[in-house]
N, C-alpha and C. Protein backbone atom coordinates (compact mmCIF):
# COMPACT_ATOMS: atom_id res chain seq x y z
N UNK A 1 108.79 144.17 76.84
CA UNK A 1 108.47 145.11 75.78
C UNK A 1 108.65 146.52 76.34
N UNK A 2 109.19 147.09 75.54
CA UNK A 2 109.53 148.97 75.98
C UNK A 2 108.28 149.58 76.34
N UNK A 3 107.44 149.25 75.20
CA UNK A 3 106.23 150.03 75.59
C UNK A 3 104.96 149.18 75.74
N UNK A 4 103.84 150.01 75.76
CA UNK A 4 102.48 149.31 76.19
C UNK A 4 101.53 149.73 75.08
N UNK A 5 100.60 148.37 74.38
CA UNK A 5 99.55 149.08 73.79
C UNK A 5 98.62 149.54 74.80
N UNK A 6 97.90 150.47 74.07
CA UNK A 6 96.81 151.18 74.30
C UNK A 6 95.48 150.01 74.04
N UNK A 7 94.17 150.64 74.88
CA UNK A 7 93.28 149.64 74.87
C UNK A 7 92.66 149.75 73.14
N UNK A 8 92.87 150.93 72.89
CA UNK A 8 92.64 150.79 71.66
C UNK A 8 93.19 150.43 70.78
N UNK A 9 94.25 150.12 70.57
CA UNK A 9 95.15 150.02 69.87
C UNK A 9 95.11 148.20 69.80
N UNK A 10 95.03 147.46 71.08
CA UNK A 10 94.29 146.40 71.15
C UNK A 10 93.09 145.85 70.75
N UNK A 11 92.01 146.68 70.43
CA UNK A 11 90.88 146.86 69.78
C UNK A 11 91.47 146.77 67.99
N UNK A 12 91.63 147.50 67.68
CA UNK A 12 92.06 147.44 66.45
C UNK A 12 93.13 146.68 65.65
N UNK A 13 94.26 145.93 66.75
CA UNK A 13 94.40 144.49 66.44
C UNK A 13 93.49 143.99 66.13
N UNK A 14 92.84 143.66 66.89
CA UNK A 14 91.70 142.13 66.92
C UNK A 14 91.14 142.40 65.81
N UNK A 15 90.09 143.79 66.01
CA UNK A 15 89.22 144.44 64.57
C UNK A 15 90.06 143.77 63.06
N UNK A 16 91.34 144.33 62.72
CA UNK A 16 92.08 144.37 61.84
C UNK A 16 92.47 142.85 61.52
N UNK A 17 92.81 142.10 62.49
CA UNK A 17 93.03 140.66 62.64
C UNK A 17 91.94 139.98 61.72
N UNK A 18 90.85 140.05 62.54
CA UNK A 18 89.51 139.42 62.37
C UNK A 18 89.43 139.65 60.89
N UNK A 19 89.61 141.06 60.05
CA UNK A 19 89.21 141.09 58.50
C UNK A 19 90.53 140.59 58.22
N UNK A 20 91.71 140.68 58.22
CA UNK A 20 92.60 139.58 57.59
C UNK A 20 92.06 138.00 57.91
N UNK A 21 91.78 137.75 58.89
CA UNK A 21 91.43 136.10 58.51
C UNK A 21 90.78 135.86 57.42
N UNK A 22 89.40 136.93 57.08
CA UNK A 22 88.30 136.79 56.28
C UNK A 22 89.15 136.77 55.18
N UNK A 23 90.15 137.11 54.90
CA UNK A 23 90.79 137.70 53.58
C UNK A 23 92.25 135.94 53.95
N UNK A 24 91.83 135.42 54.61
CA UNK A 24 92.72 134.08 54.38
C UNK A 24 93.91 133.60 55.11
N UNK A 25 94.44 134.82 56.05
CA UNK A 25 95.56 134.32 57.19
C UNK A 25 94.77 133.95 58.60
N UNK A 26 96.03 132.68 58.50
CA UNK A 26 95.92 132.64 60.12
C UNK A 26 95.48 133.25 61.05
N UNK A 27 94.85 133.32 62.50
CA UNK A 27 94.52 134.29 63.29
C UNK A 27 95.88 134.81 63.84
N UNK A 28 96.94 133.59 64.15
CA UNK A 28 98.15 134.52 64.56
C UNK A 28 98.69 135.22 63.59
N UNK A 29 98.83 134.68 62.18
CA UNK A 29 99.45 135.83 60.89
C UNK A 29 99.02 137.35 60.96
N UNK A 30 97.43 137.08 61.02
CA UNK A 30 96.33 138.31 61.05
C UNK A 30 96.97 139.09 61.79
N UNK A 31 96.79 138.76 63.41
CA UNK A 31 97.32 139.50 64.67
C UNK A 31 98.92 139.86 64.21
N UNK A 32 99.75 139.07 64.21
CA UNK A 32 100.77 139.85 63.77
C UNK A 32 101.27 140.63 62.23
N UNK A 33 100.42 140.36 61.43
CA UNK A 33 100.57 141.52 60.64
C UNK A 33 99.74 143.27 61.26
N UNK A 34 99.23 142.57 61.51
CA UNK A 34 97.81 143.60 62.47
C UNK A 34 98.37 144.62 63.40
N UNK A 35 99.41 143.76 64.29
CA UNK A 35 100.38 144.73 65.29
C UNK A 35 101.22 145.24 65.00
N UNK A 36 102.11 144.76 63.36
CA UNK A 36 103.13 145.57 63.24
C UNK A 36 102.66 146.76 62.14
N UNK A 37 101.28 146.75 61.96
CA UNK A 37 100.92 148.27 61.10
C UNK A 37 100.49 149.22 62.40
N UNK A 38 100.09 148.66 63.66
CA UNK A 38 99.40 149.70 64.20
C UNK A 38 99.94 149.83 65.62
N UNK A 39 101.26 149.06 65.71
CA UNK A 39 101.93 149.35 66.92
C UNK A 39 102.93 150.97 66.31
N UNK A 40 102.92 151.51 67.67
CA UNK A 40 103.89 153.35 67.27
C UNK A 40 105.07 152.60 66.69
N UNK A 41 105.78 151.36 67.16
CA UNK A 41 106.96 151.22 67.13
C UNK A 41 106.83 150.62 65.82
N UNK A 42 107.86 151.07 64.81
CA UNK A 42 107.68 150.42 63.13
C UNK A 42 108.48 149.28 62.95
N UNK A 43 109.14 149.25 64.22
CA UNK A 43 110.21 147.40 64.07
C UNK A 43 109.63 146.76 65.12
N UNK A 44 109.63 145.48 65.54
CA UNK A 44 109.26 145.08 66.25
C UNK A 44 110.18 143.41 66.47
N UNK A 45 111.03 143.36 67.62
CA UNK A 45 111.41 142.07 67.67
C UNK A 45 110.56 140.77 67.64
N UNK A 46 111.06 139.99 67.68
CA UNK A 46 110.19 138.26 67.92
C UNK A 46 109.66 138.55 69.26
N UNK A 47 110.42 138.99 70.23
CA UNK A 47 110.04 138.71 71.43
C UNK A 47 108.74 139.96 71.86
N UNK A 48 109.25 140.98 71.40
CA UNK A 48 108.10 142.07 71.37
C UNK A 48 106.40 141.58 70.74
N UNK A 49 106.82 140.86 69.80
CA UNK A 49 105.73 140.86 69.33
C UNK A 49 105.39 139.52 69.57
N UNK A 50 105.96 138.71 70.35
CA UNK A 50 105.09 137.24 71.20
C UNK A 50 104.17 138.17 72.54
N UNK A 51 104.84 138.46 73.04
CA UNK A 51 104.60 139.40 74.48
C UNK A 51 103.86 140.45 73.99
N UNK A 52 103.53 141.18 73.33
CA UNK A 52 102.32 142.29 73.02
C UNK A 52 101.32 141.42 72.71
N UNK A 53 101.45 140.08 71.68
CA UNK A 53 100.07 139.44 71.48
C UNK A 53 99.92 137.88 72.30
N UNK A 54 100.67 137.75 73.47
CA UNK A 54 100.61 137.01 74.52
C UNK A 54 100.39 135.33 73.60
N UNK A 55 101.16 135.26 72.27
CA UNK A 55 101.18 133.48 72.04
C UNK A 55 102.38 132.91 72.28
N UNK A 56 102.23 131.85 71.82
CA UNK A 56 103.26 131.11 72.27
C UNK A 56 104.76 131.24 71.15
N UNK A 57 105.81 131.26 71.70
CA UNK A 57 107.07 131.14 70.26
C UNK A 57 106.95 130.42 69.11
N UNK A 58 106.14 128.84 69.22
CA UNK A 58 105.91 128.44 68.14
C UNK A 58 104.71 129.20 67.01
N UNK A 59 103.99 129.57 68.12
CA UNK A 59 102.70 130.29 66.61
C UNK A 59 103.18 131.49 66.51
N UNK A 60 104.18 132.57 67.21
CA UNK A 60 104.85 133.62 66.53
C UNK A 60 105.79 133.12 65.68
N UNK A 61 106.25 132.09 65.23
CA UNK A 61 107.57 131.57 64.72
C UNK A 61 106.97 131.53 63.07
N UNK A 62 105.41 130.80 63.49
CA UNK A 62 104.74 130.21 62.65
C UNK A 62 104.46 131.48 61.62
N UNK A 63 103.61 132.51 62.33
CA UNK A 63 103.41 133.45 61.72
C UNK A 63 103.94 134.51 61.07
N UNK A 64 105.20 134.80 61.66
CA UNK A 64 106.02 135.34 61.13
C UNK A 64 106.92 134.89 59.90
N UNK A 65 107.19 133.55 60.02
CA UNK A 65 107.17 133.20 58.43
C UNK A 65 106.52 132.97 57.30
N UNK A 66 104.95 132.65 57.59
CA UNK A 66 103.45 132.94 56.81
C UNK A 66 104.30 134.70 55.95
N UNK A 67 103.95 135.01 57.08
CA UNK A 67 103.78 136.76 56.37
C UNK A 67 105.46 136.98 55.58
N UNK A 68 106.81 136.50 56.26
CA UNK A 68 107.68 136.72 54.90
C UNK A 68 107.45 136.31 54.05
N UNK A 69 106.90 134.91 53.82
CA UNK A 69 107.00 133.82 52.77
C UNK A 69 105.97 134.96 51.87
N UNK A 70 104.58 135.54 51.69
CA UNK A 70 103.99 135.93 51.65
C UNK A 70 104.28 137.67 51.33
N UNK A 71 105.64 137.80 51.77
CA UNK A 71 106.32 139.20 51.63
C UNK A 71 105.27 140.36 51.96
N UNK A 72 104.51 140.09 53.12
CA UNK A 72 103.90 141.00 53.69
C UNK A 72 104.73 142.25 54.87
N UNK A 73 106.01 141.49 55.13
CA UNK A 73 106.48 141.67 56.46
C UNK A 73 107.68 141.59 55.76
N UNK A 74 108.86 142.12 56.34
CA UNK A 74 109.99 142.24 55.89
C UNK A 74 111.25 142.26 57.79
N UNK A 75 112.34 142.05 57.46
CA UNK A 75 113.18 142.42 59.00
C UNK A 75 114.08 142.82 58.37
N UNK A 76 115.08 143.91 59.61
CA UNK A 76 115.70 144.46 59.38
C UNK A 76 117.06 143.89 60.60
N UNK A 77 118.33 143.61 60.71
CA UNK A 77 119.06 143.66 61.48
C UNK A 77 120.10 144.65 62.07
N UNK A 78 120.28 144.59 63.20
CA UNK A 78 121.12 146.24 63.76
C UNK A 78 122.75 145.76 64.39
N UNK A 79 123.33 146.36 63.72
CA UNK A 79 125.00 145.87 63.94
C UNK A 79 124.86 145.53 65.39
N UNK A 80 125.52 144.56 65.91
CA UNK A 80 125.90 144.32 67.20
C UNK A 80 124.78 143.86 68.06
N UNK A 81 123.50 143.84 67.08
CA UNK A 81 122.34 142.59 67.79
C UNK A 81 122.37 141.39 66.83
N UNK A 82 122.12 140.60 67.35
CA UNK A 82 121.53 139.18 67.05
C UNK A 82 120.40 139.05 67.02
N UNK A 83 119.47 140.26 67.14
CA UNK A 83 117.79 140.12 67.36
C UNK A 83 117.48 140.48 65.20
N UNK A 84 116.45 139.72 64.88
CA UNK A 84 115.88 140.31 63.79
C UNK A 84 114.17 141.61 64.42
N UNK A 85 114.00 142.74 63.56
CA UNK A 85 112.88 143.51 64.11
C UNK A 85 112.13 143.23 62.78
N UNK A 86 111.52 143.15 62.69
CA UNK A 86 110.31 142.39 61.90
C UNK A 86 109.33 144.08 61.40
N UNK A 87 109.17 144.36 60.24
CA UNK A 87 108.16 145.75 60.13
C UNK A 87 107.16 145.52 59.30
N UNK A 88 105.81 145.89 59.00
CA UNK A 88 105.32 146.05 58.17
C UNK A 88 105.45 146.31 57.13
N UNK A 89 105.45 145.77 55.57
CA UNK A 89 105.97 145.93 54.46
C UNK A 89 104.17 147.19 53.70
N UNK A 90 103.68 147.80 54.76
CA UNK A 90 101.90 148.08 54.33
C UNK A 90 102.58 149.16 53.15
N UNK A 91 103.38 150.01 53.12
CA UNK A 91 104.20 150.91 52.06
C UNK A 91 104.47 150.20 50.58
N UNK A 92 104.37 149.06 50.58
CA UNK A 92 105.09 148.23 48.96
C UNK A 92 104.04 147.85 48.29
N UNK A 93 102.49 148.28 48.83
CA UNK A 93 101.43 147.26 48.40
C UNK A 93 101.50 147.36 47.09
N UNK A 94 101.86 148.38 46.37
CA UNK A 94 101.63 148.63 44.99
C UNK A 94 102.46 147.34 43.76
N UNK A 95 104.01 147.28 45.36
CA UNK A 95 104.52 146.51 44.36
C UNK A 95 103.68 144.92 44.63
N UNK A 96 103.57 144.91 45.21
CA UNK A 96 102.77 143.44 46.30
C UNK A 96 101.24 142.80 45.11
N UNK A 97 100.91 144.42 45.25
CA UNK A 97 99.76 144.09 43.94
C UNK A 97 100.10 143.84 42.18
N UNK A 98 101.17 144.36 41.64
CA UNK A 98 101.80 143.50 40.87
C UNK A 98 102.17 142.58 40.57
N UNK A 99 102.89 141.91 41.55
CA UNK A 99 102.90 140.73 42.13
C UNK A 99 102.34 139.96 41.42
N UNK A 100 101.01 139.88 42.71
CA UNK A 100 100.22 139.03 42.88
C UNK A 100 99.52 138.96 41.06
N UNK A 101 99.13 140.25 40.03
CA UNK A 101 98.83 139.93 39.05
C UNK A 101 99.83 139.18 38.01
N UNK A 102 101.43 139.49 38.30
CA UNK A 102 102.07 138.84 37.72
C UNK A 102 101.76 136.64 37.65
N UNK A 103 101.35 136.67 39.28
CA UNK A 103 101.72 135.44 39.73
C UNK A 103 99.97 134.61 39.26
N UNK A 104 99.05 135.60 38.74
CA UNK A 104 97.99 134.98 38.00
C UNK A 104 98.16 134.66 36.59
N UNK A 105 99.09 135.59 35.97
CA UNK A 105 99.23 135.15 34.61
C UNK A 105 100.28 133.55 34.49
N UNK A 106 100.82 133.07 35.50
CA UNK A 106 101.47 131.92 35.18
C UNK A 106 99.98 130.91 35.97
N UNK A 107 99.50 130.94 36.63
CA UNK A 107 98.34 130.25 37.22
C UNK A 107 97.12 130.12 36.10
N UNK A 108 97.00 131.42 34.92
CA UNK A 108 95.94 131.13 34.08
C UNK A 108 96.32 130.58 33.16
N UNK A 109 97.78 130.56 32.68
CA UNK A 109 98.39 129.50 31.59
C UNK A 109 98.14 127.82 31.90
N UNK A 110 98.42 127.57 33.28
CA UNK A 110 98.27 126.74 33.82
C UNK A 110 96.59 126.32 33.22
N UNK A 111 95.93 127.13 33.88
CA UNK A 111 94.38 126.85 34.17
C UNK A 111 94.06 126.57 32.47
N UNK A 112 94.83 126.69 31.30
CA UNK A 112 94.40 126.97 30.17
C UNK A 112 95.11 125.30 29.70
N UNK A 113 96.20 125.80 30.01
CA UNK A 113 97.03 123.99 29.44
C UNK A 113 96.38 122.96 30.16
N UNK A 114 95.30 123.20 31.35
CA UNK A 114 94.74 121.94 31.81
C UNK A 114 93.46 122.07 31.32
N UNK A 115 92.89 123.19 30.25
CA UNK A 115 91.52 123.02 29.65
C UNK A 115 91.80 122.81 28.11
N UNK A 116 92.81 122.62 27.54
CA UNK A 116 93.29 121.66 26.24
C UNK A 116 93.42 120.41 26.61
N UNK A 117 93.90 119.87 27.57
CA UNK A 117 94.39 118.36 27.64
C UNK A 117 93.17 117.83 28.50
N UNK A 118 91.87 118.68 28.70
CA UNK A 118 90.81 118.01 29.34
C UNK A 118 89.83 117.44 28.34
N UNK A 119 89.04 116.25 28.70
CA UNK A 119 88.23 115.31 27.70
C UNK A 119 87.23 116.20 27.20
N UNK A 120 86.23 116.63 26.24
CA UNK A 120 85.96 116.85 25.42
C UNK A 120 84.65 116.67 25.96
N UNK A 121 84.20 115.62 26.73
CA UNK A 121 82.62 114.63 27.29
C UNK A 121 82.08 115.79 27.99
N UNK A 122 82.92 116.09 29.06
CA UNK A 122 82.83 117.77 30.09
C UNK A 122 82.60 118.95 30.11
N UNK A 123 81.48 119.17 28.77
CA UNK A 123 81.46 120.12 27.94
C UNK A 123 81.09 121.55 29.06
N UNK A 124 80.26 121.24 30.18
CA UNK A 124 80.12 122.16 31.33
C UNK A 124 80.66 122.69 31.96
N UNK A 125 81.50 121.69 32.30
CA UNK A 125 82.82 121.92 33.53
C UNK A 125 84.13 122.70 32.11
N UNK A 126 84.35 122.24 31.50
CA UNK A 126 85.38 122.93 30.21
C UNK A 126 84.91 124.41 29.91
N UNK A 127 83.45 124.52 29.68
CA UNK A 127 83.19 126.24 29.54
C UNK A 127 83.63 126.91 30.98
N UNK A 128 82.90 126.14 31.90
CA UNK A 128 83.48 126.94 33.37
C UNK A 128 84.80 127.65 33.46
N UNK A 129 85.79 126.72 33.49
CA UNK A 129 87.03 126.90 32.99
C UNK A 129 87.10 128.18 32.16
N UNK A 130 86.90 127.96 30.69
CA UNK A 130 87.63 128.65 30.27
C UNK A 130 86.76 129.86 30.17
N UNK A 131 85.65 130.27 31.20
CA UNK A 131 85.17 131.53 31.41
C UNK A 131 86.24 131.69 32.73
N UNK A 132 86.89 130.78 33.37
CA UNK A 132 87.48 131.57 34.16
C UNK A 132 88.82 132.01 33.92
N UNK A 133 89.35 131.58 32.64
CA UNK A 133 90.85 131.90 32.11
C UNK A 133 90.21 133.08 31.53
N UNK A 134 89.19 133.54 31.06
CA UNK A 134 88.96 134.21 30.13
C UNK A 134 88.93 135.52 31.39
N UNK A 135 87.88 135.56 32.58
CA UNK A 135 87.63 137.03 33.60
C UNK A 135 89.02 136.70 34.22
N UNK A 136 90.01 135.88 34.40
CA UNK A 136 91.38 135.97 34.70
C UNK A 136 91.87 137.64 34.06
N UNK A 137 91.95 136.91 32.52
CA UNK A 137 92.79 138.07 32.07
C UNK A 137 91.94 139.40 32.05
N UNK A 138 90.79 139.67 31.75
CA UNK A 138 90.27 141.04 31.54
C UNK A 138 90.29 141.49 33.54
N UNK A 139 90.12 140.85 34.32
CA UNK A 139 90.78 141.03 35.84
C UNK A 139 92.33 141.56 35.85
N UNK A 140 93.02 140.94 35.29
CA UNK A 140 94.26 141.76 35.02
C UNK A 140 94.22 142.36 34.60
N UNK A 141 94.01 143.01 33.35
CA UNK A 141 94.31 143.84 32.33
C UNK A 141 93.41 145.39 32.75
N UNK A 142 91.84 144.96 33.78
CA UNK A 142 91.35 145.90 34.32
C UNK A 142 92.33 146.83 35.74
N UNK A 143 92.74 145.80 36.36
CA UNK A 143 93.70 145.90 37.69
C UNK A 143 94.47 146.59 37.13
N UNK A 144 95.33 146.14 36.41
CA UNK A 144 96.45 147.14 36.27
C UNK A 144 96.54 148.71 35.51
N UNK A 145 94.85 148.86 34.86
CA UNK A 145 94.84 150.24 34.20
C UNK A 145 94.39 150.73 35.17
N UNK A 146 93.44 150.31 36.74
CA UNK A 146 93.10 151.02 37.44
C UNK A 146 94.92 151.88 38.46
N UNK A 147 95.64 150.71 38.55
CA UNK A 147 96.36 151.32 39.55
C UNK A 147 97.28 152.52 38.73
N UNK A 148 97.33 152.23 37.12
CA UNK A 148 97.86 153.52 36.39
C UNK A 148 97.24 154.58 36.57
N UNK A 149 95.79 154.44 36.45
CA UNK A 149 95.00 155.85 36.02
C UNK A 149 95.06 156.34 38.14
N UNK A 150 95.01 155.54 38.75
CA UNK A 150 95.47 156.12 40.28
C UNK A 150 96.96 157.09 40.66
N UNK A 151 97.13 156.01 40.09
CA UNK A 151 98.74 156.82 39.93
C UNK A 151 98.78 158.41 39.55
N UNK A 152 97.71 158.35 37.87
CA UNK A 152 97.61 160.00 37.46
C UNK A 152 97.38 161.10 38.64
């Protein structure tokens, strides 16, 4: 690796790591989304970023496709390398958070076509449901006037 983290900068991996797990990645995803927002360098090869967070190729391999699949992370290639540099996508969240509300409105259709074709006996479990298709959409519909009126 060209350069060296800082002890702090190591600190705030882990810190940063630790609340992405809470929020649902891997500890290696965490750590490497973690290093490529708060390393100086804004690309970062495979090999840079096995060797700054000392795992093995398979759980950088692992993690680094978590976070594309996930379009957290994005790479870039440089004429006349064969290396991919891997960057933080932390700049797109806005589109990232669209997204993700887009990708609830096909999940609450879902959640809705399986509370019509459910038995009728379940009268508990059926309201559950469809109180949760129901704070689905006013969750969207709140989300997305907040990130407008942010925008203003």
């Amino acid at each position: 690796m060209d350069y060296k983290l800082t002890e702090r900068q190591k600190e705030l991996i882990e810190s940063f790591g630790v609340a992405q797990e809470e929020m649902g990645l891997s500890p290696a995803s965490a750590r490497v989304n973690a290093l490529l927002t708060i390393s100086d360098k804004v690309e970062l090869s495979f090999d840079e970023i096995r060797e700054a967070l000392e795992i093995s190729k398979s759980a950088t391999s692992n993690a680094i496709n978590t976070l594309l699949m996930l379009n957290r992370i994005g790479y870039k290639t440089k004429l006349g390398d064969r290396k991919r540099y891997f960057y933080s996508k932390m700049g797109q969240w806005q589109e990232a958070f669209m997204q993700s509300m887009k990708g609830l409105t096909s999940y609450n259709l879902l959640l809705k076509d399986i509370l019509e074709n459910r038995t009728s006996s379940t009268e508990e479990f059926n309201a559950q449901l469809k109180e949760l298709t129901e704070f689905i959409e006013y969750y969207q519909k709140e989300s997305i006037k907040i990130i407008e009126n942010w925008k203003k």
